[in-house]
Protein backbone atom coordinates (compact mmCIF):
# COMPACT_ATOMS: atom_id res chain seq x y z
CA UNK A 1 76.10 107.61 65.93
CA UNK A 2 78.34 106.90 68.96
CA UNK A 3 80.33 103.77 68.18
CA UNK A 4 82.68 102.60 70.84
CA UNK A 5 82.88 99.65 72.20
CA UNK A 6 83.83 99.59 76.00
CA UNK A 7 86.39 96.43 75.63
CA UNK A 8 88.28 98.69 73.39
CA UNK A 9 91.56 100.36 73.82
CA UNK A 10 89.85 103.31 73.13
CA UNK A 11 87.02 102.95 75.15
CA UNK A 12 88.91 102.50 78.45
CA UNK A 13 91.05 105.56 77.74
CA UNK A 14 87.76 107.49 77.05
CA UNK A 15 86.56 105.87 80.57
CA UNK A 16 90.03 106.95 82.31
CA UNK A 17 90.03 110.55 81.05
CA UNK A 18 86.69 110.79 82.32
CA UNK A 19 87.11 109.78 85.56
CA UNK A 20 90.06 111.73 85.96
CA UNK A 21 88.69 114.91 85.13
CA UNK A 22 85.45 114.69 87.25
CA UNK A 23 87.34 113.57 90.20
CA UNK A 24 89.25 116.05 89.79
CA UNK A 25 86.45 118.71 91.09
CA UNK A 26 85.13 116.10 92.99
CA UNK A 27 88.03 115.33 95.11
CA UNK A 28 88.57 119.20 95.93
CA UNK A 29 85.16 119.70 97.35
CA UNK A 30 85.72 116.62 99.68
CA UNK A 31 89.08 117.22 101.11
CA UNK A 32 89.68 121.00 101.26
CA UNK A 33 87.14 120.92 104.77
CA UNK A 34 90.00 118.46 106.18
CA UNK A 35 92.33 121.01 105.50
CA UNK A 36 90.71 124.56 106.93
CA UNK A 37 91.98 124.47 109.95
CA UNK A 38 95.55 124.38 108.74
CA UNK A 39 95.38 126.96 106.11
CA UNK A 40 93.72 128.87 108.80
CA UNK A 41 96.44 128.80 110.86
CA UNK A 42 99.54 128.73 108.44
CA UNK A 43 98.13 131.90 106.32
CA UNK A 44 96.37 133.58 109.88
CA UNK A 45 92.82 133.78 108.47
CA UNK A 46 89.66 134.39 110.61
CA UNK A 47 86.47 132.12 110.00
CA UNK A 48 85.14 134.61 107.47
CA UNK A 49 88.09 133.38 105.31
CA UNK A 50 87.76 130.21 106.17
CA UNK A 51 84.36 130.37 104.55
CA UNK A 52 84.87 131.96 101.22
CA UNK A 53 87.82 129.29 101.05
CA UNK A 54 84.85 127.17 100.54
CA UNK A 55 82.31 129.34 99.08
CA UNK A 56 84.47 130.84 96.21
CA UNK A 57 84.63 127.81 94.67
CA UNK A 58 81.03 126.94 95.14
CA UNK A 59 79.86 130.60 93.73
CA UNK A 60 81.04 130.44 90.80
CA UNK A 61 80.36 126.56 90.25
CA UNK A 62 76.88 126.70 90.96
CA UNK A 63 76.52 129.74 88.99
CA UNK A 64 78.15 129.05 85.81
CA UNK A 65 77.49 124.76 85.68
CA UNK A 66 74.40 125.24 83.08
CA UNK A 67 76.05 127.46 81.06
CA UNK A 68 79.71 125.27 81.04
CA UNK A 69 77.20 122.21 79.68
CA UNK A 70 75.88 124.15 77.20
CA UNK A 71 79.06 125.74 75.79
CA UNK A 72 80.30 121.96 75.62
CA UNK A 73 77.35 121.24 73.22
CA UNK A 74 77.92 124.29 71.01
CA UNK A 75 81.45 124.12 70.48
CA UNK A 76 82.39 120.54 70.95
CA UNK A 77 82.32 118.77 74.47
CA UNK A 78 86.29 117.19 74.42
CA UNK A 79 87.34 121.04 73.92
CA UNK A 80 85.35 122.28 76.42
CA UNK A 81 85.98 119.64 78.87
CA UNK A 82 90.14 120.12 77.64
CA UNK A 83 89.76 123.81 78.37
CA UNK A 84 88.16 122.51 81.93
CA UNK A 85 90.92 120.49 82.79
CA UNK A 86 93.22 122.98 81.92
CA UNK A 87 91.40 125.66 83.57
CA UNK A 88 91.22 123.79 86.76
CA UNK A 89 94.56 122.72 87.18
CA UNK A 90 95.98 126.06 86.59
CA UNK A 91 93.71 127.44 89.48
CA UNK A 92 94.84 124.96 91.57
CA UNK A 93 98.45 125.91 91.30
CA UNK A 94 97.46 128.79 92.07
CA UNK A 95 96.05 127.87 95.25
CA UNK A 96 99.05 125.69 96.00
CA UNK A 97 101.29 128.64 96.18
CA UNK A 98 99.05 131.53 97.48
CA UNK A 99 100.67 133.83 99.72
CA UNK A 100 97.91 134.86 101.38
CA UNK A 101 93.81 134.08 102.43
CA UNK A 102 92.75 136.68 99.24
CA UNK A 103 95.12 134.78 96.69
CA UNK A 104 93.33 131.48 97.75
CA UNK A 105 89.94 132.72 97.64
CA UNK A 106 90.25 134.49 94.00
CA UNK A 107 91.98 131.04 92.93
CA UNK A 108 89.15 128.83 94.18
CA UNK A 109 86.79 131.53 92.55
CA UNK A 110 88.67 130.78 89.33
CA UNK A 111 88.93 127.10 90.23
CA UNK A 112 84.61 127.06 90.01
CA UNK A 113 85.06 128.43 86.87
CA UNK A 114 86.98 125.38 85.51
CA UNK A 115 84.88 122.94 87.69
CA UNK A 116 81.51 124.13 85.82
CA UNK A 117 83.20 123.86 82.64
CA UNK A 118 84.46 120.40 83.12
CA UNK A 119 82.18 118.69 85.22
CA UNK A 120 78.98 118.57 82.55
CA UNK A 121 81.29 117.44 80.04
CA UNK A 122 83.15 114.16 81.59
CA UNK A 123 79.83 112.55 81.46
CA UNK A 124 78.54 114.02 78.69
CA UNK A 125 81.51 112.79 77.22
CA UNK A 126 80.69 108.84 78.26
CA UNK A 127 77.48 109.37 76.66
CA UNK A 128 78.42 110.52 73.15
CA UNK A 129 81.13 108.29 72.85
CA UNK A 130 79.96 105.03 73.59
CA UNK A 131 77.58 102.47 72.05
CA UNK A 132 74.22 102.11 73.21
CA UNK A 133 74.98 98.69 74.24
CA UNK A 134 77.57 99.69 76.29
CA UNK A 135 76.79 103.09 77.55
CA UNK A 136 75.05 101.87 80.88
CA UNK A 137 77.65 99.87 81.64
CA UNK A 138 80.54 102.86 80.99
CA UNK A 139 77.83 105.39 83.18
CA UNK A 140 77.72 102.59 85.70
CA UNK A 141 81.55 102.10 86.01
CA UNK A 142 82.24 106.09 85.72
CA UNK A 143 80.03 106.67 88.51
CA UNK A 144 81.72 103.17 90.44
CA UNK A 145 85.35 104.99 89.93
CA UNK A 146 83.63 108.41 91.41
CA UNK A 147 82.27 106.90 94.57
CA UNK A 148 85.68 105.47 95.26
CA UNK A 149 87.43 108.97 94.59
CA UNK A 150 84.83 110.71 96.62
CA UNK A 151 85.08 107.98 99.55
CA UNK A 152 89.23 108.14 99.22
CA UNK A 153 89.26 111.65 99.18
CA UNK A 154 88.87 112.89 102.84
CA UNK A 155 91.71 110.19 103.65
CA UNK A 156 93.95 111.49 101.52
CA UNK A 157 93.31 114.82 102.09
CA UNK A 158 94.17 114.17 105.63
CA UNK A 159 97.16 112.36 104.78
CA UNK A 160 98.40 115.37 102.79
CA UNK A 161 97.88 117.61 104.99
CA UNK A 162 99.16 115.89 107.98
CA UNK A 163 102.05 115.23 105.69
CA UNK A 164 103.51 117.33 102.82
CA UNK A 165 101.20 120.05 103.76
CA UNK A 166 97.86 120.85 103.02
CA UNK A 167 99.30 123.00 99.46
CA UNK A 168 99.57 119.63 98.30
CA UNK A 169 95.98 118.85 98.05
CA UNK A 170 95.40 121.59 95.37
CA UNK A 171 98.82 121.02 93.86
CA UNK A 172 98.05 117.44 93.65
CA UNK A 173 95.89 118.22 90.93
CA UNK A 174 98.15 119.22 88.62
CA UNK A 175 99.65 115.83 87.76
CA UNK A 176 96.27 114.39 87.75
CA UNK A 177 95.31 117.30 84.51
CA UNK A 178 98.71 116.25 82.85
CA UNK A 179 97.65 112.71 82.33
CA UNK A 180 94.29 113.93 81.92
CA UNK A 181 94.75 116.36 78.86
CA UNK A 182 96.57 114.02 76.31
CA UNK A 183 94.71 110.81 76.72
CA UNK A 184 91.49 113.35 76.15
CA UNK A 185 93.10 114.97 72.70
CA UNK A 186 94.17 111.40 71.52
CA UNK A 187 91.62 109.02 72.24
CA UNK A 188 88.04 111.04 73.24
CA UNK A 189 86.15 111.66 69.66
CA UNK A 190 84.83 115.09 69.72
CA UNK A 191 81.22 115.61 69.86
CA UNK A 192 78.58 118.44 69.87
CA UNK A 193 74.69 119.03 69.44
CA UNK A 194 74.24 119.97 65.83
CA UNK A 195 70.76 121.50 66.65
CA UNK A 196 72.69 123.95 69.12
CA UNK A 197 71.70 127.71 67.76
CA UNK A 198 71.15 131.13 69.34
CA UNK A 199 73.35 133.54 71.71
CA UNK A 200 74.47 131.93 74.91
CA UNK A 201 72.35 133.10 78.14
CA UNK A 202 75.62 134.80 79.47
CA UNK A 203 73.56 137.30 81.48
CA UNK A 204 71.51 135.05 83.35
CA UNK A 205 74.43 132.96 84.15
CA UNK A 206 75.96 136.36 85.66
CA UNK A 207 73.24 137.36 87.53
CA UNK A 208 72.93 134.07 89.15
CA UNK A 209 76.62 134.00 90.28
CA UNK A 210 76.57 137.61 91.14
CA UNK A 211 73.25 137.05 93.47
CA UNK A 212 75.06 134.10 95.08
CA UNK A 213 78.14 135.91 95.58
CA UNK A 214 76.29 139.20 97.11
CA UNK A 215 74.40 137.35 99.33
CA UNK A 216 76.88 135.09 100.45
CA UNK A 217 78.62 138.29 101.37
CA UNK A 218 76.00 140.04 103.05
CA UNK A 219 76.04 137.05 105.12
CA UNK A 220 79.37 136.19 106.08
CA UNK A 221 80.07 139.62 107.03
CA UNK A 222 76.58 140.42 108.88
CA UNK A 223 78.53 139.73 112.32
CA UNK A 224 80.25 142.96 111.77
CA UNK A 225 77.81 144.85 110.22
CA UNK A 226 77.75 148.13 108.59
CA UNK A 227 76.50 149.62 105.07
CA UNK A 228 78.73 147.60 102.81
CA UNK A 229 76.86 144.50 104.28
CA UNK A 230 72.98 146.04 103.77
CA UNK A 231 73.76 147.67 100.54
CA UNK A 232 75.41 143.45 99.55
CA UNK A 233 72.52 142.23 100.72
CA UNK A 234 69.79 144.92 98.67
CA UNK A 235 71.90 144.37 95.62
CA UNK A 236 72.30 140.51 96.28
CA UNK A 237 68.30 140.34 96.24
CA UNK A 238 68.10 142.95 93.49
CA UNK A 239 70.40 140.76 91.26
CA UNK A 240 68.51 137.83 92.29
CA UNK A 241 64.91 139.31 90.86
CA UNK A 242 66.44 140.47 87.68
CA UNK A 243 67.81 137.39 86.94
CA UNK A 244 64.17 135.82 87.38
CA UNK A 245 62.62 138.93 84.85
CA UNK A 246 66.01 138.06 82.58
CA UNK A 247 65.43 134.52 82.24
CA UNK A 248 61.42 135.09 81.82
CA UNK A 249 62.03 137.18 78.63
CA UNK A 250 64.51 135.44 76.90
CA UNK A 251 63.29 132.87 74.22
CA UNK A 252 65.54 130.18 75.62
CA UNK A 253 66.92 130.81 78.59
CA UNK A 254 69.67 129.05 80.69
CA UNK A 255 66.84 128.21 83.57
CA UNK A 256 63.23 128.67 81.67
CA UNK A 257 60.86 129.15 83.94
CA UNK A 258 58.08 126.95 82.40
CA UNK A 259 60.20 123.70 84.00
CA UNK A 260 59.36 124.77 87.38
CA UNK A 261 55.11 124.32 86.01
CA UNK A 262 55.49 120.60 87.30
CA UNK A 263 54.81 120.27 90.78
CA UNK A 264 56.60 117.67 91.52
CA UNK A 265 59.91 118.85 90.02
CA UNK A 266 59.58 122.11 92.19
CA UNK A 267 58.72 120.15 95.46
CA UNK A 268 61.37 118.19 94.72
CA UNK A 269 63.88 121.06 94.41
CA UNK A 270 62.70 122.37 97.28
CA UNK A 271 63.86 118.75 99.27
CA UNK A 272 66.79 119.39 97.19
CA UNK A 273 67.74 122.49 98.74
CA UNK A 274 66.64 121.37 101.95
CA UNK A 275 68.71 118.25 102.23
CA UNK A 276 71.91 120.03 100.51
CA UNK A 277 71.86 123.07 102.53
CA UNK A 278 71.95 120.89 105.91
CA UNK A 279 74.83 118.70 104.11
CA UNK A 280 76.75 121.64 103.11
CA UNK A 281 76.59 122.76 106.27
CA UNK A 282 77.42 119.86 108.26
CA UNK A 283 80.60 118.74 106.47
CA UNK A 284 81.94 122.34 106.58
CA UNK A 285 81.74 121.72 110.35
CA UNK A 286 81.98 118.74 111.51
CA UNK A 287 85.60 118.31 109.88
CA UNK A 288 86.10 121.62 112.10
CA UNK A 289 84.60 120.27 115.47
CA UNK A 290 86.90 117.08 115.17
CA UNK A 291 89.97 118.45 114.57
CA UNK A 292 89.28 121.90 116.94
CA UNK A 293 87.05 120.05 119.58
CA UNK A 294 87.72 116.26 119.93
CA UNK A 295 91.93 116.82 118.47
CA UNK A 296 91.88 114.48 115.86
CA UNK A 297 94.65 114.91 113.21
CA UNK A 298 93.49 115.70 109.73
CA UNK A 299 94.01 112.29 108.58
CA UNK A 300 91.99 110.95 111.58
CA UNK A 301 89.15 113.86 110.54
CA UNK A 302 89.24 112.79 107.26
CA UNK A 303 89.05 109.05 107.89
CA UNK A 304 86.13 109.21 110.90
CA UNK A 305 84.01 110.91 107.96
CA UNK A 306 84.37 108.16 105.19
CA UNK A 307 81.37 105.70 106.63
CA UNK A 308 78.78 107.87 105.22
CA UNK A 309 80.45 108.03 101.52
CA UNK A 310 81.06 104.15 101.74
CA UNK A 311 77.59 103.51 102.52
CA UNK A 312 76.45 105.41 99.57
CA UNK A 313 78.72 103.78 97.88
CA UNK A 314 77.39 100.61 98.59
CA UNK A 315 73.63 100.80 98.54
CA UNK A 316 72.40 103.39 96.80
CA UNK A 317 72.14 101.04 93.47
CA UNK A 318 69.47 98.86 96.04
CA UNK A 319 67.77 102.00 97.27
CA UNK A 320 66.92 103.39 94.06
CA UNK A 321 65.87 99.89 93.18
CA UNK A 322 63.17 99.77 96.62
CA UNK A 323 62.35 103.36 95.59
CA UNK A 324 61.35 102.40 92.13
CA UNK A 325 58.82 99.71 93.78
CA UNK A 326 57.28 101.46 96.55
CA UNK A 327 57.88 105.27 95.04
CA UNK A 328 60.23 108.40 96.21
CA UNK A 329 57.48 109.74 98.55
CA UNK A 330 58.38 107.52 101.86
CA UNK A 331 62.16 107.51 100.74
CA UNK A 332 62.58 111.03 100.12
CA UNK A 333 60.60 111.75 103.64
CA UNK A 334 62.22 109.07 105.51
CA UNK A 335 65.63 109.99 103.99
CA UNK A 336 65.84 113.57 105.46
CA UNK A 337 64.52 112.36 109.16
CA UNK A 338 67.17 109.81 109.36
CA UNK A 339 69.66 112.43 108.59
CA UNK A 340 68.50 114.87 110.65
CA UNK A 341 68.86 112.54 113.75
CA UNK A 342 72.15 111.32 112.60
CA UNK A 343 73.20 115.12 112.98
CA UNK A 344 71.78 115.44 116.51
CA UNK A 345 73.56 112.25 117.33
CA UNK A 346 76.74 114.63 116.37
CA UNK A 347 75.87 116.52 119.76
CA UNK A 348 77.48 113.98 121.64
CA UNK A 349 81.03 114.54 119.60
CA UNK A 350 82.51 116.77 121.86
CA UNK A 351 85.73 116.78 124.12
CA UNK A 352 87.16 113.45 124.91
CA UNK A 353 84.18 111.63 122.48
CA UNK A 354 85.06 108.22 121.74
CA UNK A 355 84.96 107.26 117.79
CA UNK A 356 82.94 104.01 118.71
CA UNK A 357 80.24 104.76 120.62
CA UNK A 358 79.83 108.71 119.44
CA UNK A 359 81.11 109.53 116.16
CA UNK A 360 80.37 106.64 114.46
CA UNK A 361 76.75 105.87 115.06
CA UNK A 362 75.88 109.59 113.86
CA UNK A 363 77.72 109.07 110.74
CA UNK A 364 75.82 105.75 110.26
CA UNK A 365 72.61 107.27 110.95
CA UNK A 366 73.74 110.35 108.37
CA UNK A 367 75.18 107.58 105.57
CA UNK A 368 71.51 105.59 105.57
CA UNK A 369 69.69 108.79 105.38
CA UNK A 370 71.66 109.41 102.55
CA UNK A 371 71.65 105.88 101.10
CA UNK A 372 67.39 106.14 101.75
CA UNK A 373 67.28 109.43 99.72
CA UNK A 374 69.88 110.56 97.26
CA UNK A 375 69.14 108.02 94.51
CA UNK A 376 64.78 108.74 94.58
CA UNK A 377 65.61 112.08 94.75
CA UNK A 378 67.52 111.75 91.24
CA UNK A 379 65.27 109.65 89.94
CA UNK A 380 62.08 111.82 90.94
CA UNK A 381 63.83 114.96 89.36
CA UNK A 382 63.52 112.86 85.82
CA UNK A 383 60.33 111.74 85.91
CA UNK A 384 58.48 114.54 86.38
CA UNK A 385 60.04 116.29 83.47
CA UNK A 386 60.26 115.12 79.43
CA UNK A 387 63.02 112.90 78.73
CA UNK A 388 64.52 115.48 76.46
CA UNK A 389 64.69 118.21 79.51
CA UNK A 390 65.87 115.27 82.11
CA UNK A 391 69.67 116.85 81.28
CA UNK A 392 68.05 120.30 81.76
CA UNK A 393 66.71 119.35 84.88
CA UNK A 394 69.52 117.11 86.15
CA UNK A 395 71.39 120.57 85.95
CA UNK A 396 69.24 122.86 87.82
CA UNK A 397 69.02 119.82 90.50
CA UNK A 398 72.41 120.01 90.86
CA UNK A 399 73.31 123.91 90.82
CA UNK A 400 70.29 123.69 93.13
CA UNK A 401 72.18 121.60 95.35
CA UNK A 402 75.25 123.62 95.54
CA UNK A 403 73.59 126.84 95.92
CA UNK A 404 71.99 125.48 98.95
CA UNK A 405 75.43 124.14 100.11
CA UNK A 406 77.33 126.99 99.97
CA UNK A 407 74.00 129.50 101.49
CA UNK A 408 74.52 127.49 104.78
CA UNK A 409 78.26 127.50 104.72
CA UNK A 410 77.46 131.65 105.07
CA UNK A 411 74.91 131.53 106.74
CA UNK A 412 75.49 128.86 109.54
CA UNK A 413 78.21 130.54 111.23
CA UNK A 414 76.25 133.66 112.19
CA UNK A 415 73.01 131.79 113.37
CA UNK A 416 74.77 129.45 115.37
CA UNK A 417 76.44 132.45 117.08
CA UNK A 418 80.61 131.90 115.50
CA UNK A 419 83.11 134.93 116.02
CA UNK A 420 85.61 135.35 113.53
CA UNK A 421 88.04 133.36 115.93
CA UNK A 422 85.96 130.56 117.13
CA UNK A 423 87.50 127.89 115.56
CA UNK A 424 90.60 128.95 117.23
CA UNK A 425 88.74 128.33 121.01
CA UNK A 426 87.71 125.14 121.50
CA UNK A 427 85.14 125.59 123.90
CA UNK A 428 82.70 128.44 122.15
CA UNK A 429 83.02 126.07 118.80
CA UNK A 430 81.98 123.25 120.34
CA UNK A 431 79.00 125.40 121.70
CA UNK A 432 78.20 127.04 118.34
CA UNK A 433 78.37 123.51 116.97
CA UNK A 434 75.61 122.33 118.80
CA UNK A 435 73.38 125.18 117.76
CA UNK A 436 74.48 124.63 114.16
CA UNK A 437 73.36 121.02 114.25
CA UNK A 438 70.30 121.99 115.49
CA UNK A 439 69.24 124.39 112.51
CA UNK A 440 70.73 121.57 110.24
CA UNK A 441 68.69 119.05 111.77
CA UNK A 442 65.68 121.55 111.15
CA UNK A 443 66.18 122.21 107.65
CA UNK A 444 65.97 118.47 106.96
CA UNK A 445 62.91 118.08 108.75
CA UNK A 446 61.36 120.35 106.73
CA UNK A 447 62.39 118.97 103.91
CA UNK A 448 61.16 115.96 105.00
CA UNK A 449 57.47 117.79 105.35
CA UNK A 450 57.55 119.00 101.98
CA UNK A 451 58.10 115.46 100.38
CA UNK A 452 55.41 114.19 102.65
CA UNK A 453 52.91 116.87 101.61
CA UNK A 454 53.66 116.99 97.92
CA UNK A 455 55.64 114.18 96.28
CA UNK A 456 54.11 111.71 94.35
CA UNK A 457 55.03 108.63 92.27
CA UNK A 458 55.96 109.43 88.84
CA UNK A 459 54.73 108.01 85.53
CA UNK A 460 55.71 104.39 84.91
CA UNK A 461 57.58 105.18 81.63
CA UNK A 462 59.55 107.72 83.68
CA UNK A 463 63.25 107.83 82.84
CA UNK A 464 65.81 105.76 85.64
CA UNK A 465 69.20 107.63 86.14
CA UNK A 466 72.21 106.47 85.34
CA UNK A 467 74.38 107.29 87.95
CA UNK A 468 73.17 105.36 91.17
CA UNK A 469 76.20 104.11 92.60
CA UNK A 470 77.38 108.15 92.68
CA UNK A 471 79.24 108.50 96.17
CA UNK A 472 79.80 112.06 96.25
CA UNK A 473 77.65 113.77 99.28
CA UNK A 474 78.05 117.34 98.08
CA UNK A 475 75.36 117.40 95.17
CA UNK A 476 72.86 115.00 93.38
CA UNK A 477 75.00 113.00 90.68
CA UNK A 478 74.65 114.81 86.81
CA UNK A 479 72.54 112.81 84.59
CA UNK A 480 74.12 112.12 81.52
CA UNK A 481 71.94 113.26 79.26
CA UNK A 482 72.13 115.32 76.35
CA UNK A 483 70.25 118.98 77.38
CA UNK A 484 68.59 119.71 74.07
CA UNK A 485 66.98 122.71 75.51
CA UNK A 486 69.49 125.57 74.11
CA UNK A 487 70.52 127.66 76.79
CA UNK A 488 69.81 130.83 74.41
């Protein structure tokens, strides 16, 4: 049994090594958008490059997540999350001294990679470690220390950029993993799940990243067309069926099937990737249209965009608390509409917009949409699954999440009309902009119709997560639990 007591010396190291290593990953999917348009400029890369800077990462994240929490149960979650840290930080030197676009893109690929292997296991970590009477309060202050890093880390992002140069925001990882790595081999116990058993479900894990990756292709790359793109897109789709019929056969596969039986958790899902894919999008923008558009520094970009991650910050503990009275049904449908006016308010941030009276209010509008749904959504996603799947399904919310995120990051470009040099002219971003809010704006309104039509209060014995006062705006926060579903 887990023994350590938070007032410890031990137990705060366990708490700092934690935090470290998850902000780690969660730092670098906040504050590389600040930095695009630099990199675009010092290593001359079109928008298509600009887009698997992003979407690398995300790929092989989203892909691999499920699999990097189950490898920390098999063969011990401090090694696992070491190997992470480790992992990471070498990828992001990497990225701090590519040459080139391609360099940076197969480092952020390999940067995912490290991300899915540590991010699972710095919470995981908490949870094993601790004593039951003081888990909560380690989860609660973990997720406390993560909403700061997530609402710091656009500013100083923009700082670095604007200052030492936007390497620095990769390289500044590396320090971070060097204090991160020792504390974790002297003072984290190592844990496991003694019940784990079986092969690992490697090729399902492959199949999802390598549908993700072909698709994301296909898509990015439609503007020019061409075979390469249709035959991306066929084997995209292809890789995308077979990893259904994979996971169908096996006897415990990464994603079984059988979770997606509840209704709810599949409605819910489908918010999920809803909400995300409209947030993914946005963010990948919007840092864009204020730095290409309105010619705000990247420290001013990164600042303008921290009211939504403060207000999350703030109240999401009280919004999951009103959702828990009244149920996630109005919340989760309420959520979504507020959001998707907060990013038609962004149609008024164009040339010459004042901070005041038209960035801000959007971003207000955005951060209580946020605030309204991110903590019911959570919380729904547990309850309508057993408590010993809530990991399980805490997992697949998340890679859900991320998928959708890094779908519109393709994807949003071509609808909305973007050449491979449009964030280089001012004037056809700002036009493509608009039309990109608009399908964002959409997607959340649909989500918003799904939770309407199909969402309904869970049992009253269902399990509360852990992690409400999350700040992070990129994906639902990981739920702590241990998955005891082996990923085969």
């Amino acid at each position: 049994m887990p023994d350590v007591r938070l007032a410890s010396p031990q137990g705060k190291w366990i708490l700092l090594t934690t935090v470290l290593g998850s902000s780690m990953a969660m730092l670098d999917s906040t504050v590389v958008n600040v930095a695009l348009p630099r990199i675009g400029r010092d290593l001359d890369a079109n928008l298509s490059a600009l887009q698997w800077t992003v979407n690398a990462y995300m790929v092989t994240l989203a892909g691999l997540i499920l699999l990097g929490g189950a490898l920390g149960d098999r063969f011990g979650r401090r090694k696992v999350f070491v190997v992470g840290v480790v992992w990471f930080a070498v990828a992001s030197l990497l990225c701090g001294i590519a040459p080139n676009a391609g360099v940076l893109i197969a480092a952020r690929a390999l940067q995912g990679v490290g991300g899915a292997l540590l991010t699972p296991g710095s919470l995981a970590l908490i949870q094993a470690s601790f004593h039951a009477d003081d888990r909560g309060r380690a989860v609660g202050l973990w997720s406390g220390f993560g909403g700061i890093g997530a609402a710091i880390g656009p500013f100083v992002g923009g700082w670095l950029v604007d200052g030492p140069g936007w390497r620095w925001v990769f390289l500044l990882n590396v320090p971070l993993a060097l204090v991160c790595v020792p504390v974790a081999l002297r003072h984290v116990p190592e844990s496991g799940d003694q019940q784990a058993h079986g092969r690992f479900d490697v090729l399902g894990a492959v199949l999802g990243a390598l549908a993700l990756a072909l698709v994301t292709y296909a898509l990015i790359e439609a503007g020019e067309g061409g075979l390469v793109v249709v035959v991306s897109a066929v084997a995209g789709l292809a890789a995308a069926v077979a990893f259904v019929v994979v996971e169908r056969r096996r006897p415990d596969p990464m994603m079984p099937p059988d979770i997606f039986a509840s209704r709810q958790f599949t409605a819910v899902n489908l918010v999920t990737l809803c909400v995300y894919a409209a947030l993914g999008g946005f963010f990948f923008l919007a840092a864009l249209q204020l730095q290409v558009v309105v010619g705000y520094s990247a420290l001013a970009a990164g600042t303008a965009l921290l009211p939504t991650t403060v207000l999350m910050l703030l109240l999401s503990a009280r919004s999951g608390e009103l959702a828990d009275r009244i149920g996630p049904r109005i919340p989760l449908t309420v959520g979504p509409l507020l959001c998707a006016a907060g990013m038609l308010l962004m149609l008024r941030v164009g040339p010459g917009a004042s901070y005041v009276s038209d960035v801000l209010p959007a971003l207000v509008v955005l951060g209580l949409g946020l605030v309204t749904l991110v903590a019911p959504l959570t919380a729904t996603v547990l309850g309508s699954v057993s408590v010993v799947r809530a990991g399980l399904a805490s997992g697949i919310n998340n890679a859900a999440a991320r998928a959708a995120g890094l779908m519109a990051v393709a994807a949003l470009p071509l609808l909305a009309g973007m050449g491979e040099e449009a964030y280089r002219e001012p004037a056809a971003f700002d036009t493509a902009f608009g039309k990109a809010m608009g399908w964002c704006a959409g997607a959340l309104v649909v989500g918003a119709l799904i939770a309407a039509a199909v969402v309904r209060r869970p049992p009253p014995d269902c399990k509360r997560p852990e992690c409400l006062r999350h700040g992070g705006v990129t994906a639902p926060p990981l739920e702590g639990a241990p998955v005891r579903k082996r990923l085969g």
